[in-house]
Protein backbone atom coordinates (compact mmCIF):
# COMPACT_ATOMS: atom_id res chain seq x y z
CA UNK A 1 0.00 0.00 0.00
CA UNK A 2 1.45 3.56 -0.92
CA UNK A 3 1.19 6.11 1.94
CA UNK A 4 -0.20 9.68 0.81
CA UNK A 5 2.57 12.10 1.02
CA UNK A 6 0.82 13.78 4.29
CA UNK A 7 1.16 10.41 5.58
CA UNK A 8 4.48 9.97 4.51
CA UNK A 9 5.56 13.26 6.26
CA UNK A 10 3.90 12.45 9.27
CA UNK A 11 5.64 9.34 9.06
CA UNK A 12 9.35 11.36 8.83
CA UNK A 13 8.16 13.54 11.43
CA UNK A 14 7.51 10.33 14.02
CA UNK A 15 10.71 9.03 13.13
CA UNK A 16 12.44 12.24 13.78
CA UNK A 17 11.59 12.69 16.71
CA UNK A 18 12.07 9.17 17.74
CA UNK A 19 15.85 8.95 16.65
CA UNK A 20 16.47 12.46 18.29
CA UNK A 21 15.02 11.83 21.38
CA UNK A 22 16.39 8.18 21.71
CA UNK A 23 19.64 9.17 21.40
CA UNK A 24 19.06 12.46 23.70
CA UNK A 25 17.95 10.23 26.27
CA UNK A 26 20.79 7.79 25.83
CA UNK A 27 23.65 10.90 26.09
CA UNK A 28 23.11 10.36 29.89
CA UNK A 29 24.35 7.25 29.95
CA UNK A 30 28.36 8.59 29.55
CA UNK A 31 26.90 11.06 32.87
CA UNK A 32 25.62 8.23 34.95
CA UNK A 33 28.35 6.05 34.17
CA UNK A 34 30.84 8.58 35.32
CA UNK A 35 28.95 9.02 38.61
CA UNK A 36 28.70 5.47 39.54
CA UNK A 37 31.66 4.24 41.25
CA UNK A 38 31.97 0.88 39.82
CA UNK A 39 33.10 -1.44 37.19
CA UNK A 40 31.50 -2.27 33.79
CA UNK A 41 30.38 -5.40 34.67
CA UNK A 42 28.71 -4.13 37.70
CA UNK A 43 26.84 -1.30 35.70
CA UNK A 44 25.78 -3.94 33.11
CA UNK A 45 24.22 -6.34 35.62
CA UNK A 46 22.47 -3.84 37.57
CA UNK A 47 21.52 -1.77 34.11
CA UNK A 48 19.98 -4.84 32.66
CA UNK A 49 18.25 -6.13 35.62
CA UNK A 50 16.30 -2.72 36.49
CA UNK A 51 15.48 -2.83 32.34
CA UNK A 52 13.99 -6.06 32.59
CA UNK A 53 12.02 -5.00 35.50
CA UNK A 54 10.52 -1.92 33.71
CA UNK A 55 9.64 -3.87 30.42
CA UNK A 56 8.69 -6.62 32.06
CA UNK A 57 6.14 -4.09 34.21
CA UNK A 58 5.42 -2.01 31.06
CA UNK A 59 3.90 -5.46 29.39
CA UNK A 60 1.78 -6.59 31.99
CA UNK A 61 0.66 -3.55 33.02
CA UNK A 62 0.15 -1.63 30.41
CA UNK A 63 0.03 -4.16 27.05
CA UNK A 64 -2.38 -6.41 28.63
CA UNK A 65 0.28 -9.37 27.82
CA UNK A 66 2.62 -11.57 28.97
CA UNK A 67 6.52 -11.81 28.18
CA UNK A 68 6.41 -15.11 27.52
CA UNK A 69 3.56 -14.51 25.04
CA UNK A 70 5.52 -12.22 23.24
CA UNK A 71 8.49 -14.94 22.88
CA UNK A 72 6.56 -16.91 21.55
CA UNK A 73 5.04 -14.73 19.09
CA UNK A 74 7.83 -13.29 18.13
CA UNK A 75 10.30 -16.32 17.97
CA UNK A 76 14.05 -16.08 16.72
CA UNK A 77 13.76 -12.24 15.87
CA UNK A 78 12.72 -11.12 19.17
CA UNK A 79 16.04 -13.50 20.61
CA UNK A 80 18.27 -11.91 18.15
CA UNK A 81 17.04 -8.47 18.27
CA UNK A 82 17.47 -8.30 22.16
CA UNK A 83 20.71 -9.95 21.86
CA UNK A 84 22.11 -7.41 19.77
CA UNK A 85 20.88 -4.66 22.25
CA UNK A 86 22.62 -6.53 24.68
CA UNK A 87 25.63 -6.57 22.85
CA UNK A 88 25.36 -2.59 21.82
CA UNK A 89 24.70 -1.77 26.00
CA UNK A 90 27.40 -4.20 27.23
CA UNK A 91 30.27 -3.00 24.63
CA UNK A 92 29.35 0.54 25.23
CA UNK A 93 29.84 0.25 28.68
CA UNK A 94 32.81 -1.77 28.62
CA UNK A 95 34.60 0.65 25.90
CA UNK A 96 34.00 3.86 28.39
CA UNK A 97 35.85 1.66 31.10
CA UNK A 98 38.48 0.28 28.87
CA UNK A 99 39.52 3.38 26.34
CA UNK A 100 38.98 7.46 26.12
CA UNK A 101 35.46 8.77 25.65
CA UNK A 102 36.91 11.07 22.84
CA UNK A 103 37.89 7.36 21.34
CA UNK A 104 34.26 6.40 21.87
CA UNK A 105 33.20 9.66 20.34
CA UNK A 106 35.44 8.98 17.16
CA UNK A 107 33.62 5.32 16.60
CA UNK A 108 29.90 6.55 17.31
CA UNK A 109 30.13 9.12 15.07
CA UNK A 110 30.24 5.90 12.44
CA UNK A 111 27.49 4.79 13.12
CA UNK A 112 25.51 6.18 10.15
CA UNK A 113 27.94 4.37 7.64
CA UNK A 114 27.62 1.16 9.35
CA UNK A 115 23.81 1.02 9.49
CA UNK A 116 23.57 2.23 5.34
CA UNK A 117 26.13 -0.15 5.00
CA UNK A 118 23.95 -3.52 6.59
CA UNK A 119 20.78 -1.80 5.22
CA UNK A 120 22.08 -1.83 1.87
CA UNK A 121 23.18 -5.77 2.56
CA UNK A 122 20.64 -7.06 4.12
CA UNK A 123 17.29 -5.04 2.86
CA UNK A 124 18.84 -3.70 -0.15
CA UNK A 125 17.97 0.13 1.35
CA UNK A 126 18.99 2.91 -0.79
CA UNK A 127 20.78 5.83 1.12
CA UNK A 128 20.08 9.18 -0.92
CA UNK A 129 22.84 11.22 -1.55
CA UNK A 130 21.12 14.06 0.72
CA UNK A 131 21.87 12.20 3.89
CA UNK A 132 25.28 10.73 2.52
CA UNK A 133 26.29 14.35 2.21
CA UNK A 134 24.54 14.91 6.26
CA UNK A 135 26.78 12.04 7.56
CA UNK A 136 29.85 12.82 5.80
CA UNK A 137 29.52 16.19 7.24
CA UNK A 138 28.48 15.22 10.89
CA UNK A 139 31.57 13.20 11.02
CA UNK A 140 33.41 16.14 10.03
CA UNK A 141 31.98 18.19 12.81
CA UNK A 142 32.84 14.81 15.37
CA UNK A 143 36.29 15.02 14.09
CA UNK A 144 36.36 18.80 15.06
CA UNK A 145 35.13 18.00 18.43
CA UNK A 146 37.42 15.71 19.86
CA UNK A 147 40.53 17.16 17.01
CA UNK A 148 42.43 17.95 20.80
CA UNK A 149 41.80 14.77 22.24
CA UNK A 150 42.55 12.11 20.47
CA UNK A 151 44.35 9.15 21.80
CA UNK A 152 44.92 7.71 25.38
CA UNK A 153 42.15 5.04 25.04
CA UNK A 154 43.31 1.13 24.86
CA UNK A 155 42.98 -1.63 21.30
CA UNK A 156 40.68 -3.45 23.44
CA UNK A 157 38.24 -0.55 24.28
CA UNK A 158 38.06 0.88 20.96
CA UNK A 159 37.02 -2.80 19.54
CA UNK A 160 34.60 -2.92 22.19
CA UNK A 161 33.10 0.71 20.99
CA UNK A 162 33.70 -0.46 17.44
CA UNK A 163 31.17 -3.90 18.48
CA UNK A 164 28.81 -1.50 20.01
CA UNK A 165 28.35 0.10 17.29
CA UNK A 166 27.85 -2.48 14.30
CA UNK A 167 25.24 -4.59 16.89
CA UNK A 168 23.31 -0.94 17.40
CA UNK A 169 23.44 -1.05 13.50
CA UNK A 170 22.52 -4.34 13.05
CA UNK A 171 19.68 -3.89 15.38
CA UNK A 172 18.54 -0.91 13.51
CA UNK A 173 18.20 -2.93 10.08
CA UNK A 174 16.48 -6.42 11.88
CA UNK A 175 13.81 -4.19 13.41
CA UNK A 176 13.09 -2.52 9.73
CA UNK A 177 12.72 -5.55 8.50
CA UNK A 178 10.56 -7.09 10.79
CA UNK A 179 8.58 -3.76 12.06
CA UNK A 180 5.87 -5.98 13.96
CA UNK A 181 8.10 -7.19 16.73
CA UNK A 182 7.59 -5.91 20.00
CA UNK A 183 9.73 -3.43 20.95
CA UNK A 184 9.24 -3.29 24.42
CA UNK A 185 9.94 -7.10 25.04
CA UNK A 186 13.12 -6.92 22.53
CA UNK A 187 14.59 -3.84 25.50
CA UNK A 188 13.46 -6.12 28.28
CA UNK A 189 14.86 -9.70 27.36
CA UNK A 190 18.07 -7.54 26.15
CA UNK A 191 18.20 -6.47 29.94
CA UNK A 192 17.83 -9.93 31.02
CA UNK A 193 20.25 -10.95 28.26
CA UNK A 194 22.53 -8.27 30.41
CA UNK A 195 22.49 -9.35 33.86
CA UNK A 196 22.88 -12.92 32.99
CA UNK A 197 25.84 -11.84 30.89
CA UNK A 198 27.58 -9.99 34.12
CA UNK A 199 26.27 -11.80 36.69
CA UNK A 200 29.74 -14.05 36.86
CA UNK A 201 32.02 -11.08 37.22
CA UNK A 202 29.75 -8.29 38.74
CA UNK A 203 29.73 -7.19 42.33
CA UNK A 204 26.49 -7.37 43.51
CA UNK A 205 26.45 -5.63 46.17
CA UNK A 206 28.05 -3.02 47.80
CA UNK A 207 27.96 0.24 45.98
CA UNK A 208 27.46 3.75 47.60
CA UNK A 209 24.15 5.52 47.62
CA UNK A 210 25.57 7.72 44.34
CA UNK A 211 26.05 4.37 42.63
CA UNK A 212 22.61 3.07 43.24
CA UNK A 213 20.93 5.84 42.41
CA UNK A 214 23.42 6.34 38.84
CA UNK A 215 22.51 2.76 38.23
CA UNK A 216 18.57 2.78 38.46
CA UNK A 217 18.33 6.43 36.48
CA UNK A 218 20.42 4.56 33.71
CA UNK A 219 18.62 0.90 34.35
CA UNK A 220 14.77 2.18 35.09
CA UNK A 221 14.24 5.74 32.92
CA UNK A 222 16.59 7.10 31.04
CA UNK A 223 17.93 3.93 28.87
CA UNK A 224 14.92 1.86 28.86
CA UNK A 225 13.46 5.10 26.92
CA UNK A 226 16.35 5.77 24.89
CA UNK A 227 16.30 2.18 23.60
CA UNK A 228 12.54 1.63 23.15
CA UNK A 229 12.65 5.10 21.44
CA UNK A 230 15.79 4.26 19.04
CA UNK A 231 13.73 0.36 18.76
CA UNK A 232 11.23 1.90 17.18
CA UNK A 233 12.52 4.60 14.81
CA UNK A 234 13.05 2.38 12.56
CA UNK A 235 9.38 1.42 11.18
CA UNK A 236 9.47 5.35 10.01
CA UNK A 237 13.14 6.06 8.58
CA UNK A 238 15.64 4.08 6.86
CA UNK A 239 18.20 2.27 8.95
CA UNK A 240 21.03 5.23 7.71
CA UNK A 241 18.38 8.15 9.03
CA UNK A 242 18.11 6.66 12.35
CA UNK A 243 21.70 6.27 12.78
CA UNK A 244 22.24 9.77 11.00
CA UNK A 245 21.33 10.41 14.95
CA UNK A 246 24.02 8.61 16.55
CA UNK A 247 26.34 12.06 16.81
CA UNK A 248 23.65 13.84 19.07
CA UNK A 249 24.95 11.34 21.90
CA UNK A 250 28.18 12.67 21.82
CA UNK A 251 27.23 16.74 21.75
CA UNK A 252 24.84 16.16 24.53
CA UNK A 253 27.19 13.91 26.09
CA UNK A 254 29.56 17.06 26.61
CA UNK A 255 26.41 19.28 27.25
CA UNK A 256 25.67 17.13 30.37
CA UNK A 257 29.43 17.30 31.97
CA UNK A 258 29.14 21.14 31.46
CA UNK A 259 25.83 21.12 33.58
CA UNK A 260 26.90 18.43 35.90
CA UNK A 261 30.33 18.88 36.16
CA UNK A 262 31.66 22.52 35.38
CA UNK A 263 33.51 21.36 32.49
CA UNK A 264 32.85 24.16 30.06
CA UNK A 265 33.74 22.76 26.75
CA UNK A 266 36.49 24.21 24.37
CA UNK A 267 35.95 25.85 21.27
CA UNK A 268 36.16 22.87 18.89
CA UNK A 269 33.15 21.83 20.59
CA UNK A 270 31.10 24.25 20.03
CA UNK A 271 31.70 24.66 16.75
CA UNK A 272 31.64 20.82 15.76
CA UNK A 273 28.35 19.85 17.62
CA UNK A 274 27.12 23.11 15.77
CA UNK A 275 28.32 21.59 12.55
CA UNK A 276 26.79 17.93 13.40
CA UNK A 277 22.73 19.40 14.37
CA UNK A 278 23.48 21.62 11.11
CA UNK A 279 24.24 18.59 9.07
CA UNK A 280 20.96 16.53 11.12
CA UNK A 281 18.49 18.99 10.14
CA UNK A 282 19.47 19.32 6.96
CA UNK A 283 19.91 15.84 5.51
CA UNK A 284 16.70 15.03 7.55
CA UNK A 285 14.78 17.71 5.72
CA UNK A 286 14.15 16.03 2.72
CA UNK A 287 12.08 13.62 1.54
CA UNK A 288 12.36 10.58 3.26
CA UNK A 289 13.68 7.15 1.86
CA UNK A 290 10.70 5.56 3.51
CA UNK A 291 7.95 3.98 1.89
CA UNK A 292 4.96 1.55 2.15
């Protein structure tokens, strides 16, 4: 069936907003993990089991259903999509313990290369060459950002960032493909995915007041909306729009340490996070690749 074009805009418009506000959600997760005093293991466990809490709550509650219903409804794509956002959460994590946020920075900004590059593979998904030209240009501005702080960062922690970002990717694309999985259950069973993950090496228990309260923000609000959000983007925009979005993490990312922290940012940042919501507005202006 072919949309109308008010359709299809209103379409664009849900998707925009979607991406954007996934990913603004998610720029608090560099905040909280800086607050918590604790290792990545022990942020993953306690991350994932709050998630699987809140979905778990969400679908009862409020979708009049059952997670096991959903399982098996859903079968081997709800597994592997929840997997993958396992894998994104638990690398990302692991990479900001293990190697330089500005090397994190460097590898999100990719993002948008690696999801056209699996959409074009797997769903045959044309990128246009408006939003070639946006991502080329936000990794430009990412480049500018972190142009004085490069380096410093460990192999291991930049393949971990590098993982995180081809299973967010990879996510992206399964969830275009198959739009009528539930995206609440694939965030929850990726939390439970989680904390059976780092329940081996985690502490458990222990953590200061500031921890616990870093670790159910992260776990119970913030990234259970961020990744519900980002989940469902995809039934409106290609799999290279929504991860046009990926560079908003890392300018809010610095926003929040300036609020939180007193860290007033340098020039460069300024004027590259400028460059990357220039380059988002614009190559999400046009028409969108979308259509049904």
């Amino acid at each position: 069936m072919t949309l109308s074009a008010n359709a299809l805009v209103d379409n664009k418009r849900r998707g925009v907003l979607l991406a954007f506000g996934g990913m603004l959600a998610i720029s608090t997760d560099s905040l909280f993990i800086r607050v918590a005093d604790a290792e990545g293991f022990d942020v993953t466990f306690w991350v994932g089991v709050f998630t699987a809490i809140v979905m778990s709550t969400v679908i009862v509650f409020h979708e009049r259903t059952t997670p096991l219903a959903l399982v098996r409804r859903d079968g081997w794509v709800l597994l592997l999509a929840a997997s993958l956002q396992a894998a994104m959460t638990t690398f990302f994590v692991l990479a900001l313990k293990n190697t330089s946020v500005s090397n994190v920075v460097v590898i999100i900004a990719a993002a948008p290369l690696f999801a056209a590059g699996f959409g074009w593979l797997w769903l045959q998904e044309k990128t246009s060459r408006r939003v070639w030209t946006a991502i080329a240009v936000s990794v430009v501005g990412i480049l500018i950002v972190i142009s004085g702080s490069i380096g410093g960062g460990s192999f291991g922690g930049d393949l971990l960032a590098v993982g995180a970002i081809a299973s967010f990717s990879m996510g992206l694309v399964l969830l275009r493909r198959y739009p009528a999985t539930s995206r609440t259950m694939v965030v929850g069973l990726g939390g439970a995915i989680m904390s059976l993950v780092a329940v081996w090496p985690a502490q458990i228990t222990g953590h200061s007041s500031q921890t616990w309260l870093s670790l159910l923000a992260m776990g119970a609000v913030f990234g259970p909306l961020a990744r519900v959000m980002l989940s469902t983007a995809p039934r409106f925009l290609s799999a290279a729009e929504v991860g046009l979005f990926a560079p908003v993490e890392t300018v809010f990312a610095s926003f929040w340490v300036f609020l939180f922290f007193g860290e007033v940012p340098i020039a460069t940042t300024w004027a590259g996070g400028g460059i990357v919501l220039g380059a988002l507005i614009w190559g999400t202006s046009g028409p969108s690749s979308v259509a049904s």
